[in-house]
Protein backbone atom coordinates (compact mmCIF):
# COMPACT_ATOMS: atom_id res chain seq x y z
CA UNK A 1 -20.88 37.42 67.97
CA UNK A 2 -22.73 38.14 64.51
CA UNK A 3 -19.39 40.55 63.68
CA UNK A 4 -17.10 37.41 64.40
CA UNK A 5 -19.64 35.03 62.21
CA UNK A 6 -19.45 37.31 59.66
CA UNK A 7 -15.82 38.02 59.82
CA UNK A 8 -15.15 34.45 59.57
CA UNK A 9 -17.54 33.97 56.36
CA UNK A 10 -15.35 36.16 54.84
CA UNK A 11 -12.14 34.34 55.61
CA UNK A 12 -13.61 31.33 53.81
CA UNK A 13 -11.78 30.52 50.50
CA UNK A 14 -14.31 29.03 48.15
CA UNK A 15 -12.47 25.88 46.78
CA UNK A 16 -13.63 24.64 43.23
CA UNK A 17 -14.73 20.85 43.51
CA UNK A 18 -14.69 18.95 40.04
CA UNK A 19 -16.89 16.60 39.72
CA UNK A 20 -15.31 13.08 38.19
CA UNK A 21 -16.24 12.03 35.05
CA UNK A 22 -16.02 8.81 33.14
CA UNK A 23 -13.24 8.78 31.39
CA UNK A 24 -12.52 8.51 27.04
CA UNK A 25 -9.61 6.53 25.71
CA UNK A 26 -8.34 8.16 22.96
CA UNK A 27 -5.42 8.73 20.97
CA UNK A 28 -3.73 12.29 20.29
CA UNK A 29 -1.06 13.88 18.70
CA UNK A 30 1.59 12.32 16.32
CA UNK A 31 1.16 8.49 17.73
CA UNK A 32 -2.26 8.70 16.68
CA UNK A 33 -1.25 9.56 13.40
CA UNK A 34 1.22 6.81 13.31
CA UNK A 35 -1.65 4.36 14.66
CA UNK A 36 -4.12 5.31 12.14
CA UNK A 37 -1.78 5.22 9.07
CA UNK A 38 -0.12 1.71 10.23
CA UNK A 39 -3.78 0.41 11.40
CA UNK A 40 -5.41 2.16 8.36
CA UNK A 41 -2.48 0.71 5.56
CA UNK A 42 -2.98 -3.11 7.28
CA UNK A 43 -6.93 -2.51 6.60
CA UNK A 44 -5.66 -1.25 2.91
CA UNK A 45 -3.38 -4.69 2.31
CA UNK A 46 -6.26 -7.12 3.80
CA UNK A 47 -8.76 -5.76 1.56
CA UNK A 48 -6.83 -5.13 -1.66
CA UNK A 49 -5.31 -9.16 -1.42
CA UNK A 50 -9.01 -10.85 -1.09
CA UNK A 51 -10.16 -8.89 -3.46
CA UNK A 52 -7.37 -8.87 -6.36
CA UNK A 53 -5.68 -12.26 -5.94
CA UNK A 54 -6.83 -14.00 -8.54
CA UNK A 55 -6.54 -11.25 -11.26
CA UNK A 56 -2.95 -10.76 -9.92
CA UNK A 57 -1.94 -14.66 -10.63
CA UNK A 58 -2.93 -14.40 -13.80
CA UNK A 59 -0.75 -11.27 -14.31
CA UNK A 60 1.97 -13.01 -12.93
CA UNK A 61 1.92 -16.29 -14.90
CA UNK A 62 1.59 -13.96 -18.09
CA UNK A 63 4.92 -12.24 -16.95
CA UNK A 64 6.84 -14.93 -15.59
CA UNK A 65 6.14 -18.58 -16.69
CA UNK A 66 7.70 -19.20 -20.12
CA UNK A 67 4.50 -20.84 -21.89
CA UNK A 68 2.02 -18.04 -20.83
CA UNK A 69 4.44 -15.52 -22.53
CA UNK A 70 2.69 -15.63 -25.79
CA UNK A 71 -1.26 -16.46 -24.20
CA UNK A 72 -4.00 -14.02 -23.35
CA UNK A 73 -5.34 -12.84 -20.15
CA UNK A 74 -8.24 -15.16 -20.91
CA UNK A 75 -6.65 -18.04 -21.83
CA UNK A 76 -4.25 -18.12 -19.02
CA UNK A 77 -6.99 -17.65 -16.59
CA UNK A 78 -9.48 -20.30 -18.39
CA UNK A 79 -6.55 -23.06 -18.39
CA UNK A 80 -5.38 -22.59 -14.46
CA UNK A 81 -9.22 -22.64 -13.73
CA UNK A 82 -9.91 -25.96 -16.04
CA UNK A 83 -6.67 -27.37 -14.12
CA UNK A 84 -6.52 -26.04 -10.49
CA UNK A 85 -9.98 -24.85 -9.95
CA UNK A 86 -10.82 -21.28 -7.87
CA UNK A 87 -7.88 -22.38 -5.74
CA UNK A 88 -5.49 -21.84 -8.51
CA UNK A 89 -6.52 -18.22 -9.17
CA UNK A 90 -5.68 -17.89 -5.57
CA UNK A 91 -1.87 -19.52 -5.57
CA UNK A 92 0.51 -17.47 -3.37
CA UNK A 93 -1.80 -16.09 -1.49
CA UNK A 94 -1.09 -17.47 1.75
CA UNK A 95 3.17 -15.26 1.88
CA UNK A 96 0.76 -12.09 0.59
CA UNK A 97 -1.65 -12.85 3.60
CA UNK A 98 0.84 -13.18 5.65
CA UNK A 99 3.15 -10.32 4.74
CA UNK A 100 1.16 -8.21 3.10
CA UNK A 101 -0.28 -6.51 6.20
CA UNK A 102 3.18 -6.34 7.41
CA UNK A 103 4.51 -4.67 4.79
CA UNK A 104 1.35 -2.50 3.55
CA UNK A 105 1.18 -1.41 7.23
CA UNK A 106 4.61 0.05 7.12
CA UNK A 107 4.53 1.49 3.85
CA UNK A 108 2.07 3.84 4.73
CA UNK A 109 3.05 4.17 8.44
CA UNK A 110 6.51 5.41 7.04
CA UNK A 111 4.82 7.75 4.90
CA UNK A 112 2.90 9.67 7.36
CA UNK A 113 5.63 9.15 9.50
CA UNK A 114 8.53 11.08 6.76
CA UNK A 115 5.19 13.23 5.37
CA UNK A 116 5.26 14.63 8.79
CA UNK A 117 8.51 14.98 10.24
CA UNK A 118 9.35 16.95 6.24
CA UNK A 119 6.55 19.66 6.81
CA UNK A 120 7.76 20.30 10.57
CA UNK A 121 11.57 20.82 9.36
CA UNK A 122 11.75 21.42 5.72
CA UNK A 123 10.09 24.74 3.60
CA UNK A 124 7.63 23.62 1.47
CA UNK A 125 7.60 23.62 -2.41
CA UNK A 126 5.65 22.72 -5.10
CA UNK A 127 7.07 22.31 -8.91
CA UNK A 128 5.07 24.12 -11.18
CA UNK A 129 2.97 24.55 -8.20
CA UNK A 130 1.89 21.36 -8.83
CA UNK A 131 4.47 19.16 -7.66
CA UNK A 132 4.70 18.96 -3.89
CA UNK A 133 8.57 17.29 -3.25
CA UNK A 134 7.73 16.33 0.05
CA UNK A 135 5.16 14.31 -1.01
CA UNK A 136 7.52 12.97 -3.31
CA UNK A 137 10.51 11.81 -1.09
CA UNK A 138 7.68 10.49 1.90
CA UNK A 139 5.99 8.27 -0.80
CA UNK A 140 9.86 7.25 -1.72
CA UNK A 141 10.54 6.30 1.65
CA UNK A 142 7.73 4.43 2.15
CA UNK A 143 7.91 2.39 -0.37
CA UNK A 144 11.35 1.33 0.64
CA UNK A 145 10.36 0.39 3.80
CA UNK A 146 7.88 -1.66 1.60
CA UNK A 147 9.86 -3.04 -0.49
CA UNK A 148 12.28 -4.06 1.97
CA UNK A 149 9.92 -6.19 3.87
CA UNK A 150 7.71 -7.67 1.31
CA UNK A 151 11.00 -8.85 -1.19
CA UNK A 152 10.80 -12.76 0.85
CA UNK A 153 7.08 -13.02 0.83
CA UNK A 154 6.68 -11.72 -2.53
CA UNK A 155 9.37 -14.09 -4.24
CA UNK A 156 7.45 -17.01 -2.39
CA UNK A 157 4.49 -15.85 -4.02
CA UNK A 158 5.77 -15.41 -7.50
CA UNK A 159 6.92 -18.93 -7.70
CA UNK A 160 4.19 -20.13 -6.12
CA UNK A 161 1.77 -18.99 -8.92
CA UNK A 162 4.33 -19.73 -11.69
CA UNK A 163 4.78 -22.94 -9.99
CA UNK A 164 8.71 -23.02 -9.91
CA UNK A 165 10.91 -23.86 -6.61
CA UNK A 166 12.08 -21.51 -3.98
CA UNK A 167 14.84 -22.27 -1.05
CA UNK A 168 15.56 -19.94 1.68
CA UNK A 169 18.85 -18.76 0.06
CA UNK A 170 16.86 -17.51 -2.87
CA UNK A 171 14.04 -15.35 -0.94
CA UNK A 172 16.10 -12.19 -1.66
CA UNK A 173 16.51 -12.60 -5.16
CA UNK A 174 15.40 -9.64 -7.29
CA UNK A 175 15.10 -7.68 -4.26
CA UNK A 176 17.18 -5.02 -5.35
CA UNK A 177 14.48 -4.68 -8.26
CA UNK A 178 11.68 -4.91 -5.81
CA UNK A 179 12.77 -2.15 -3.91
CA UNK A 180 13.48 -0.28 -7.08
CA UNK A 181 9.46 -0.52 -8.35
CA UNK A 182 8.37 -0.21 -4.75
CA UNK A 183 9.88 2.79 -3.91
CA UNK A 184 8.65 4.12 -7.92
CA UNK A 185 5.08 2.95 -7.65
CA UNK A 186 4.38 4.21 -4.27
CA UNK A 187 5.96 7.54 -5.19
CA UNK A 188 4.13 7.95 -8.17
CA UNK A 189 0.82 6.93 -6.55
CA UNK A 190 1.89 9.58 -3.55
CA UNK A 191 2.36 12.32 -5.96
CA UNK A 192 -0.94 11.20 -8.17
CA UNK A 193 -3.28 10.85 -4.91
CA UNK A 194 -1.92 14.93 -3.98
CA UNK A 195 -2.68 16.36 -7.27
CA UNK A 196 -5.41 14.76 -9.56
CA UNK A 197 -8.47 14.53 -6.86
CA UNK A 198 -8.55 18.73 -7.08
CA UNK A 199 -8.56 18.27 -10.83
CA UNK A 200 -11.92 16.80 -11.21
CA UNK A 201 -14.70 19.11 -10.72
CA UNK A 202 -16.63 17.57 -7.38
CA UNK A 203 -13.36 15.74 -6.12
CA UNK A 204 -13.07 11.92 -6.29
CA UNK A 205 -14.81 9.11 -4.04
CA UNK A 206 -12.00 6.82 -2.47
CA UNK A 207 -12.93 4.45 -5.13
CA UNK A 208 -12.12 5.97 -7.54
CA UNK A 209 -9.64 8.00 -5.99
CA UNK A 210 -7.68 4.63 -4.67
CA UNK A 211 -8.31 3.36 -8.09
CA UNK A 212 -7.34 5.95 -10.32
CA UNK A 213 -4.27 6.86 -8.82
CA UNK A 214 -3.18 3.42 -8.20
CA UNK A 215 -3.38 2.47 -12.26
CA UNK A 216 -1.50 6.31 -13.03
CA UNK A 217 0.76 4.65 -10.88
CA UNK A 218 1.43 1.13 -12.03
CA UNK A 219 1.64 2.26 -15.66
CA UNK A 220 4.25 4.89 -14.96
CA UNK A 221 6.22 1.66 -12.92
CA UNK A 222 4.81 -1.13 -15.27
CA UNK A 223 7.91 -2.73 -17.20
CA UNK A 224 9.73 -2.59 -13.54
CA UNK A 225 6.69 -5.27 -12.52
CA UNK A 226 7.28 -7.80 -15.38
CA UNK A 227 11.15 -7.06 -14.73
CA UNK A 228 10.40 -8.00 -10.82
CA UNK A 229 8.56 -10.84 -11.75
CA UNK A 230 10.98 -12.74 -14.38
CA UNK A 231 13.91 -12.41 -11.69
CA UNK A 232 11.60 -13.52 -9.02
CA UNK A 233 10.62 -16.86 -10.75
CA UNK A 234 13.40 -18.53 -11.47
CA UNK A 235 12.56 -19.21 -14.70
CA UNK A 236 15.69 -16.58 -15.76
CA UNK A 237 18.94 -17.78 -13.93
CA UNK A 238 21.57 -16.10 -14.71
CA UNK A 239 20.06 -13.08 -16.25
CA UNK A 240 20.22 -9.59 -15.14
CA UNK A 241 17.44 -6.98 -14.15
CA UNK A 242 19.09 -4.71 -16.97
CA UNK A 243 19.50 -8.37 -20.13
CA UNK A 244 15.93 -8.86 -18.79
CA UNK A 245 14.69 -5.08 -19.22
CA UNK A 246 16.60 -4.77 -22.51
CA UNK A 247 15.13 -8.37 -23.80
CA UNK A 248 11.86 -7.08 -22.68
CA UNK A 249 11.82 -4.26 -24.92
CA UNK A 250 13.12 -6.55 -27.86
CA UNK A 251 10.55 -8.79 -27.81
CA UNK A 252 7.55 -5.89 -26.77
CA UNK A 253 7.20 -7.65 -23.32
CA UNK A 254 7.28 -4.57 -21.14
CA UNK A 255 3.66 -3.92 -20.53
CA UNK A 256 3.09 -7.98 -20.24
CA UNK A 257 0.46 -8.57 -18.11
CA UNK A 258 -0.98 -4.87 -18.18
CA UNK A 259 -4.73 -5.52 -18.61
CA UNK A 260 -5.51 -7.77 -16.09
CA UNK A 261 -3.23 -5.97 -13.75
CA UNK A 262 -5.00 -2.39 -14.12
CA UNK A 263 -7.96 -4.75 -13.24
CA UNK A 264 -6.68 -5.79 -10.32
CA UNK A 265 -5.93 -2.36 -9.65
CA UNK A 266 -9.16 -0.53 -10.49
CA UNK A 267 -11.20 -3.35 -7.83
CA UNK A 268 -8.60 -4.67 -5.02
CA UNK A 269 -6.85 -0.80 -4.29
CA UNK A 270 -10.65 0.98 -4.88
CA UNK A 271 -12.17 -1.17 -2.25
CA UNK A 272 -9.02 -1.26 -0.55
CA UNK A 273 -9.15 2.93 -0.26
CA UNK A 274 -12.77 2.68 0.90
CA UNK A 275 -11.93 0.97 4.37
CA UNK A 276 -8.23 2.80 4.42
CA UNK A 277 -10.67 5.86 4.25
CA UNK A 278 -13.07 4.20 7.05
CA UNK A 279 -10.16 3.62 9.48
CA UNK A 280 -9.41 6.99 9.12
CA UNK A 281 -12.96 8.32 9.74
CA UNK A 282 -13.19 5.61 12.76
CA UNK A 283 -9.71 6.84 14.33
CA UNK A 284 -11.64 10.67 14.58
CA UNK A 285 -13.96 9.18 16.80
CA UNK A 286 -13.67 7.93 20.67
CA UNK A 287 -12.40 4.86 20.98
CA UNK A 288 -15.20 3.94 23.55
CA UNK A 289 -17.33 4.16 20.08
CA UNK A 290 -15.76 1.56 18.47
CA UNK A 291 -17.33 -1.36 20.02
C-alpha cells in the first residue's frame, strides 16, 4: 500500500495556480502615442489661448484694421482697453476656444502620427547632419491638418477683433493662405524644437524650449501672418494673397504686428509647452494614478 501511495504521488502533475490581481488600465503601443499627442496638443491649445489672447488681438488689429496700420502696439492696446474694457483684449476668443483644441489637437496628433509611420518605413537622414527631413515633412503634415480645420474659426476670429462682418459663405476665405503659414510655421517650429535644445549647454526647460522655438518659428513665417490676416478681415476685397504680399513689402508692412506677437509667443506657447510636457509625463504613468 505505501508503494501504490507513493507511486501515485508521483503521477501528480503540479499545476501552477496564479493568483488574481487587481487589474491597471493603461494604454500601450502606437494608440497611446496617438492619445497622448492628441490629449497632450488639446492641453497645448487651452493653455496657449487663455494665456495669449489679448496680446494676439492687438497683433491682429495692427495687421488687419485699416486705422491701426500706422499705431503702436501700445496705443492700439490702450484705445481698445479705454473703449471695450478687458473684454476687448479678449474679442474672438470664443471660435479660438472652440476650435482651437480641435485643431491644436490634430496638429500634433498628425505629427506623431506621420513622425511615426516615416521612421518605421522610410531611412533616416539628416542634412548637414543637422536637418532631420522626417521631422520636416511630419511637422508639414501636421500643420495641414491644422490649417485645414482652424481656416472657419480663425476667419471668425479675425473679424471679430477687427470688428468687420463675416457670413457663412466667407468662412473659407484666405484659407488657401492659412494652410500655406500653417503648414510653414509648424514645420519650422518641428525642425527648430529637433535641433536647437542640444545646442545649449544644459538643454532647455519646456519654457523656454516651447518659447524659443515657437518665435524662430513665427519670424521665419511672419509676413505669411499679416498676409493671413488682411485676407481674413475683409477689409481687402478683391485683393490677392500675392497684391497683398507685394503691397506689404511696399509699404514695410511685413513684420506688422511682430512685437506683440513674439510676446504672445514667448508666454501663451511657454506655458502652453509646460502642461503639453505634463500630459506627456502623466500618460507614462498608470492611469489608476490619475485620479
Amino acid at each position: 500500500m505505501a508503494s501504490e501511495a507513493n507511486h501515485i504521488e508521483q503521477d501528480v502533475v503540479q499545476v501552477p495556480v496564479e493568483v488574481p490581481t487587481t487589474p491597471t488600465i493603461s494604454l500601450s503601443g502606437r494608440s497611446a502615442e496617438l492619445a497622448t499627442g492628441f490629449f497632450a496638443g488639446a492641453a497645448y491649445g487651452f493653455t496657449s489661448v487663455v494665456v495669449g489672447q489679448p496680446l494676439e488681438t492687438i497683433k491682429t488689429r495692427m495687421q488687419a484694421r485699416p486705422d491701426s496700420l500706422q499705431s503702436g502696439s501700445l496705443r492700439v492696446g490702450l484705445d481698445l482697453m479705454r473703449s471695450q474694457g478687458l473684454p476687448g483684449l479678449y474679442r474672438g476668443g470664443l471660435p479660438v476656444f472652440l476650435g482651437g483644441t480641435l485643431f491644436r489637437s490634430a496638429q500634433f496628433g498628425v505629427y506623431e502620427f506621420a513622425l511615426r509611420h516615416l521612421k518605421e518605413t522610410t531611412p533616416g537622414y539628416k542634412f548637414g547632419g543637422i536637418l532631420d527631413w522626417q521631422v520636416a515633412v511630419a511637422g508639414v503634415a501636421g500643420g495641414l491638418a491644422r490649417g485645414a480645420i482652424e481656416a472657419p474659426f480663425d476667419l471668425v476670429k479675425v473679424t471679430r477683433q477687427v470688428e468687420s462682418k463675416w457670413t457663412v459663405g466667407t468662412l473659407f476665405r484666405g484659407s488657401s493662405v492659412t494652410m500655406a503659414r500653417n503648414s510653414a510655421l509648424f514645420c519650422s517650429f518641428s525642425i527648430y524644437r529637433d535641433v536647437v535644445p542640444p545646442l545649449v549647454p544644459g538643454g532647455l526647460s519646456p519654457f523656454w524650449t516651447g518659447a524659443l522655438c515657437s518665435n524662430l518659428a513665427w519670424l521665419t513665417v511672419w509676413p505669411l501672418d499679416v498676409i493671413k490676416s488682411q485676407r481674413q478681415s475683409g477689409n481687402y476685397v478683391g485683393k490677392s494673397s500675392y497684391a497683398l504680399l507685394v503691397e506689404a513689402a511696399r509699404t514695410g508692412l511685413l513684420f506688422r504686428g511682430v512685437a506683440p506677437g513674439l510676446m504672445r509667443s514667448t508666454v501663451a506657447n511657454g506655458c502652453a509647452m509646460v502642461v503639453y510636457k505634463k500630459v506627456e509625463e502623466l500618460a507614462c504613468t498608470p492611469v489608476q494614478q490619475w485620479r
